[in-house]
Protein backbone atom coordinates (compact mmCIF):
# COMPACT_ATOMS: atom_id res chain seq x y z
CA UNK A 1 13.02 -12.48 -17.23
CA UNK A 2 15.39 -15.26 -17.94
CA UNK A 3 18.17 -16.41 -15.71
CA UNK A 4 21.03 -14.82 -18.04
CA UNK A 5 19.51 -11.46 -18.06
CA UNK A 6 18.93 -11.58 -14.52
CA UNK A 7 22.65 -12.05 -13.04
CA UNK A 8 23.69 -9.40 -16.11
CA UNK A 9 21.07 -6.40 -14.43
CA UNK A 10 22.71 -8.07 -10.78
CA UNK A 11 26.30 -7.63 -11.72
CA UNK A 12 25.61 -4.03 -12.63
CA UNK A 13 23.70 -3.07 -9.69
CA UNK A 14 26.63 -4.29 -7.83
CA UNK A 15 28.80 -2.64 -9.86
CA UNK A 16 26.84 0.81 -9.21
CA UNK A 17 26.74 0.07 -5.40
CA UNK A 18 30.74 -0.63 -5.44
CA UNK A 19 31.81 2.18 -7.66
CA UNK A 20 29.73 5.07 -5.36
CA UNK A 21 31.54 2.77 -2.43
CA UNK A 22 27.81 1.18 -1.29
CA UNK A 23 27.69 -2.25 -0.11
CA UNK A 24 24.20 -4.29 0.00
CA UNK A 25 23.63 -6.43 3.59
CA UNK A 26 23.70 -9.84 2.27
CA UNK A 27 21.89 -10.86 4.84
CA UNK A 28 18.71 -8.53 3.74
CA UNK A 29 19.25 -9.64 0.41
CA UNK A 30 16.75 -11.61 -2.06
CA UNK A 31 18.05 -12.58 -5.10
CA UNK A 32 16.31 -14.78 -8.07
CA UNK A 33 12.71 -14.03 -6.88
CA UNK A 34 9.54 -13.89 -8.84
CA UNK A 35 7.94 -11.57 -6.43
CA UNK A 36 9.22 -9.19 -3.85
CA UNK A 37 7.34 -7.82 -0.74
CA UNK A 38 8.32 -4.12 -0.43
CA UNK A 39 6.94 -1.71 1.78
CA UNK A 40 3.57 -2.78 1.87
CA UNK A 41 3.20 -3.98 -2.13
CA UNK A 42 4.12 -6.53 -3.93
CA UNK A 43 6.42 -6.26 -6.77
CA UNK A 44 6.29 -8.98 -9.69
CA UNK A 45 7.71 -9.18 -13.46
CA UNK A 46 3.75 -7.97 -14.26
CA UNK A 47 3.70 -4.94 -11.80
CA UNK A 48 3.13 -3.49 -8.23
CA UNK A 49 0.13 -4.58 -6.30
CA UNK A 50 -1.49 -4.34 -2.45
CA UNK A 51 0.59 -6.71 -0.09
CA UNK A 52 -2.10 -9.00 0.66
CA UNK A 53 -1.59 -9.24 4.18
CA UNK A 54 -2.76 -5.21 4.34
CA UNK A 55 -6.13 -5.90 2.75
CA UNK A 56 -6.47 -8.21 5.67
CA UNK A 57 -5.59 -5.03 7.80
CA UNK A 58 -8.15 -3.29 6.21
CA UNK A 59 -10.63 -5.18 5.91
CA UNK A 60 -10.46 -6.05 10.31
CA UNK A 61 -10.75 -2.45 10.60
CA UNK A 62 -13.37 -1.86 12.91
CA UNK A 63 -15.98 1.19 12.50
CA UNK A 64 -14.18 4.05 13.14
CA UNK A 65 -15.93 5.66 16.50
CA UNK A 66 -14.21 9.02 16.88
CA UNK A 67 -11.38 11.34 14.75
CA UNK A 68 -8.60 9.37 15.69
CA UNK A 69 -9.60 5.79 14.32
CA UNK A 70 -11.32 8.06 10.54
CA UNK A 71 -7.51 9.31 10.31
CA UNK A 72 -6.11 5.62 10.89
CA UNK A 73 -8.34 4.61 8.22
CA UNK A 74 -7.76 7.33 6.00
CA UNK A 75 -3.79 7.00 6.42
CA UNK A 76 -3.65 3.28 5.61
CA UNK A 77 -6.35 3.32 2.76
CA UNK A 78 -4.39 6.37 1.59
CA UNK A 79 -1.41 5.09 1.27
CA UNK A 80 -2.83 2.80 -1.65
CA UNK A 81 -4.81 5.54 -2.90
CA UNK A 82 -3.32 4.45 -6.76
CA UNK A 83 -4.76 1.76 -6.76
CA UNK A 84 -8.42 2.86 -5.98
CA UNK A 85 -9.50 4.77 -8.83
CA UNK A 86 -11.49 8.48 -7.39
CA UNK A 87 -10.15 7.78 -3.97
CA UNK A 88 -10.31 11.15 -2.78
CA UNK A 89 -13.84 11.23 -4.23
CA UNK A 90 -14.96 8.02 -1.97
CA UNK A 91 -13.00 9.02 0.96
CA UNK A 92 -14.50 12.92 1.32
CA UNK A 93 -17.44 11.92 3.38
CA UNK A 94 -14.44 10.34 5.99
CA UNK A 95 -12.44 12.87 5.48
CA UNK A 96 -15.24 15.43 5.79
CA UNK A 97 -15.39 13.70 9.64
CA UNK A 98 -11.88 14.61 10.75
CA UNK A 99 -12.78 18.27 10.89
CA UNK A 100 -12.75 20.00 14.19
CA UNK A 101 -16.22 18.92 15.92
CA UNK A 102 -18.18 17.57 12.93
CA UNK A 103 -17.40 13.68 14.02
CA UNK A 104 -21.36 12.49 13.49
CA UNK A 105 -21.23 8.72 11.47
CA UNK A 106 -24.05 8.54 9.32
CA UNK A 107 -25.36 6.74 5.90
CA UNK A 108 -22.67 8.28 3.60
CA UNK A 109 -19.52 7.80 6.07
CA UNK A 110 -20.44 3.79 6.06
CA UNK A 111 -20.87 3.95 2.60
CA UNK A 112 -17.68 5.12 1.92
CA UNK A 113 -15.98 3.04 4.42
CA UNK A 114 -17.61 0.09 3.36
CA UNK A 115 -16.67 1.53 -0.66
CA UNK A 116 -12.76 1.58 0.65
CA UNK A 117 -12.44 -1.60 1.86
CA UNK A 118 -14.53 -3.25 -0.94
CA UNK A 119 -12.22 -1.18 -3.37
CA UNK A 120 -8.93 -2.19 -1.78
CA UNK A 121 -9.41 -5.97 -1.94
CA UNK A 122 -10.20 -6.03 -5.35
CA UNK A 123 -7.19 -3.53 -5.96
């Protein structure tokens, strides 16, 4: 986007904010970026992708050794779950885990943990 059209889309989003009687915290504001780190993603003229600093999250993850650490997983790998193609597919055998007394790690919960965070980096 070129400087010109930028400050024309900023003057209206102003605009908006000041006619429904918004203001913005200048403070908390970012303007003329090329990429923007929003709640956990990364948003670019191209697209949305994984912050980055969350893969590194992931991928420090330790083996999950009861319920509670599976549903950790689960609930940060989930929350990219667009951007792993057949999530729920590769996640069942975790997810399978989380059911009441059937927490027993074997071959195809490591696979799919190991599938997740593989997945997520190249995301």
């Amino acid at each position: 986007m070129d400087w010109k059209s930028h400050l024309q889309h900023l003057k209206e989003v102003l605009g908006l904010l000041s006619a429904h009687s918004l203001v913005a915290n200048k403070k908390k504001c970012n303007f003329a970026q090329c990429t923007v780190e929003y709640l956990g993603h990364l948003i670019t003229g191209r697209g949305v992708a994984v912050d980055p600093s969350k893969v590194v999250s992931v991928m420090q993850w330790p083996q999950p050794k009861n319920v509670k650490g599976v549903r950790g997983f689960l609930g940060l790998t989930g929350y990219y779950r667009k951007f792993i193609k057949d999530y729920g597919k590769i996640a069942r055998p975790l997810t399978d885990l989380t059911k009441k007394d059937s927490f027993k790690w074997g071959i195809e919960a490591q696979k799919a943990f190991d599938s997740l965070k593989q997945k997520l980096t190249t995301a």
